[in-house]
Protein backbone atom coordinates (compact mmCIF):
# COMPACT_ATOMS: atom_id res chain seq x y z
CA UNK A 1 0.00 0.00 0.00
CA UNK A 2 1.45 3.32 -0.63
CA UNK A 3 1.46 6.06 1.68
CA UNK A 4 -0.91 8.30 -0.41
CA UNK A 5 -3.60 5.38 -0.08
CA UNK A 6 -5.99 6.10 2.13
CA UNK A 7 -6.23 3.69 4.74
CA UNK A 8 -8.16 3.72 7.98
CA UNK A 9 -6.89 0.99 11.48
CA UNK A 10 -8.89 0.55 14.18
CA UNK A 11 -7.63 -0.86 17.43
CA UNK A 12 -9.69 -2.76 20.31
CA UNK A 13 -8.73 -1.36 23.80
CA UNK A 14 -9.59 -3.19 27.24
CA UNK A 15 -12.76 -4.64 27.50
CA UNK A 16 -15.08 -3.45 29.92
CA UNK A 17 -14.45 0.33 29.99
CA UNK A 18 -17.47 1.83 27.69
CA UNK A 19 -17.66 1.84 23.69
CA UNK A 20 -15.65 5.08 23.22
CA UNK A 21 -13.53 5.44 20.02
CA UNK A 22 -10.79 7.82 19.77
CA UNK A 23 -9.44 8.83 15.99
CA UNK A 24 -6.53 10.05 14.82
CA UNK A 25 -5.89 11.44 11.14
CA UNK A 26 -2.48 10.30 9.38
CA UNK A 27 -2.61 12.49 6.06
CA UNK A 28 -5.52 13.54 3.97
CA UNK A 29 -8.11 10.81 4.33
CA UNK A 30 -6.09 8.14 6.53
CA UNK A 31 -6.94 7.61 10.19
CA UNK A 32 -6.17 5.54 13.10
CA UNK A 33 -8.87 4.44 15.84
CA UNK A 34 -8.65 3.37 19.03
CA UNK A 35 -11.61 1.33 20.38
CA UNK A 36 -13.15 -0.41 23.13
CA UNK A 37 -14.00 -4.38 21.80
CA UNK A 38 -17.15 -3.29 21.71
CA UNK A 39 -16.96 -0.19 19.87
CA UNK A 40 -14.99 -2.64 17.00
CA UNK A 41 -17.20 -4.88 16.58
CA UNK A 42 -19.98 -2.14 15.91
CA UNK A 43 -17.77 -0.63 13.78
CA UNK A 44 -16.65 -3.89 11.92
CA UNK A 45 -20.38 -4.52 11.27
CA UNK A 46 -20.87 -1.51 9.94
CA UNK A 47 -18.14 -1.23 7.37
CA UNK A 48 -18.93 -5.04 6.53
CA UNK A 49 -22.05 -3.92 5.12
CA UNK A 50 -21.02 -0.94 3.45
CA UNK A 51 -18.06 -2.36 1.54
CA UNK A 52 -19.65 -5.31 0.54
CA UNK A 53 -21.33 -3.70 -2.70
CA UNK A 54 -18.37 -3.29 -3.57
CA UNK A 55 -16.62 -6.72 -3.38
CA UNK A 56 -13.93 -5.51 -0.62
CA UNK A 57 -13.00 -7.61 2.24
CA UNK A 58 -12.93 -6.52 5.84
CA UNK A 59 -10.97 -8.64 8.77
CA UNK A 60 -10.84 -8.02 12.48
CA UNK A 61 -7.81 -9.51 13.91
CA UNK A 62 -7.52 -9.99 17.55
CA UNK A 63 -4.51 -10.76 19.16
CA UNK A 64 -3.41 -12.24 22.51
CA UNK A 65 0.02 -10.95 24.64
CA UNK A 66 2.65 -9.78 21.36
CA UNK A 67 5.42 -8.55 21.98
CA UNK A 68 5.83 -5.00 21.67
CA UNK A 69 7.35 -1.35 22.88
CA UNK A 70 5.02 -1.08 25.56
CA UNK A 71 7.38 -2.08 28.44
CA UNK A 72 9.77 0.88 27.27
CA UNK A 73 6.89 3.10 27.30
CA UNK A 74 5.93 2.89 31.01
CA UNK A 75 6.96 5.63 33.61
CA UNK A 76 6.58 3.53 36.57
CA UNK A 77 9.97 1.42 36.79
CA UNK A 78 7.76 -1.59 38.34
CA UNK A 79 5.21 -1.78 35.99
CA UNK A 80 7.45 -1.37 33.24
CA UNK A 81 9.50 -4.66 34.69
CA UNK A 82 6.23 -6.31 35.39
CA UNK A 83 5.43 -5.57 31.57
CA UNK A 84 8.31 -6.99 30.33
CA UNK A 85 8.57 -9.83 32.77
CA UNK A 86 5.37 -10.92 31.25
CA UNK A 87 6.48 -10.41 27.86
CA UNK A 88 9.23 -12.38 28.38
CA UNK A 89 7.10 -15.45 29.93
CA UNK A 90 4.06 -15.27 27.85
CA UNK A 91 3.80 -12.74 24.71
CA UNK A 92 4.34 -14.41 21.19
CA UNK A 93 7.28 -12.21 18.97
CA UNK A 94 4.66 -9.34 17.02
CA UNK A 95 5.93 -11.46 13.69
CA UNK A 96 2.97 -13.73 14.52
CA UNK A 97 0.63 -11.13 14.35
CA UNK A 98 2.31 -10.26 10.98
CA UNK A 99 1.76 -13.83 9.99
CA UNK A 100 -1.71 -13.52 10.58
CA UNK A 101 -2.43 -9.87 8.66
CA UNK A 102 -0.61 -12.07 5.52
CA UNK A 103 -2.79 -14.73 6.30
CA UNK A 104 -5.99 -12.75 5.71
CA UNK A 105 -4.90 -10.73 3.22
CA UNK A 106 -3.24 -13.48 1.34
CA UNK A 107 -6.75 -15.65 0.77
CA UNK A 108 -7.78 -15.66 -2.73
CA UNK A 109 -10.40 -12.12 -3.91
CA UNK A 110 -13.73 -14.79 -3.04
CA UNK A 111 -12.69 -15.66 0.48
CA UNK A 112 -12.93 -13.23 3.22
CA UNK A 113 -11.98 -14.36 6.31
CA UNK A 114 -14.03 -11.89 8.57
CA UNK A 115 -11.84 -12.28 12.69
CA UNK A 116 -8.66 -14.08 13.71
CA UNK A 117 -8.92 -14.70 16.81
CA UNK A 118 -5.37 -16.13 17.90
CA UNK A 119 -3.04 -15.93 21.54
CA UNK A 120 -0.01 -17.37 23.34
CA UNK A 121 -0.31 -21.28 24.44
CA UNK A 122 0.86 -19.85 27.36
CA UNK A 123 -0.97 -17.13 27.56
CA UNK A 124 -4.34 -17.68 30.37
CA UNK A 125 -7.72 -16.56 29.84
């Protein structure tokens, strides 16, 4: 995709904590969106219907513990060692969730695989 695209991501957030959304705009016509689960799903829904007419495909992909930046990000010295600790034990390398966003995108123009739903072996419920 090039950058000029217009694209639009939208995140889940925690579950539990309300249906907001917050947006962010990347460039003319490309944003980013932050969501509660629930506030995805509505919005996955949504676009499902209105891009079907025209013969795109939509996925929700929802991830388990990857690995990521976050424990870097954290001001609090303990949390951020309690982030990475469980990184370390648990979170799978964020290559997998590449894997998976190939995966879906990869399926031939009449499949559409609509959620991957995928997490750790080690990783509890």
């Amino acid at each position: 995709m090039s950058r000029s695209a217009p694209w639009a991501s939208i995140f889940g957030a925690h579950p539990g904590r309300g249906t907001g959304i917050k947006g962010v705009l990347y460039g003319t016509g490309n944003a980013v969106y932050a969501a509660t689960k629930t506030a995805v799903r509505i919005l996955f829904e949504g676009l499902q219907q209105e891009v079907k007419p025209y013969n795109l495909r939509t996925t929700v992909i929802s991830p388990g513990a990857v690995a990521t930046e976050l424990p870097g990000s954290a001001t609090e010295a303990d949390v951020a060692a309690g982030i990475q600790q469980f990184d370390e034990q648990v979170a799978v390398p964020a290559d997998s969730f590449a894997t998976m966003v190939v995966f879906a995108m990869s399926q031939p123009e009449e499949v559409d695989v609509n959620e991957i739903l995928f997490r750790p072996t080690r990783q509890e419920y």
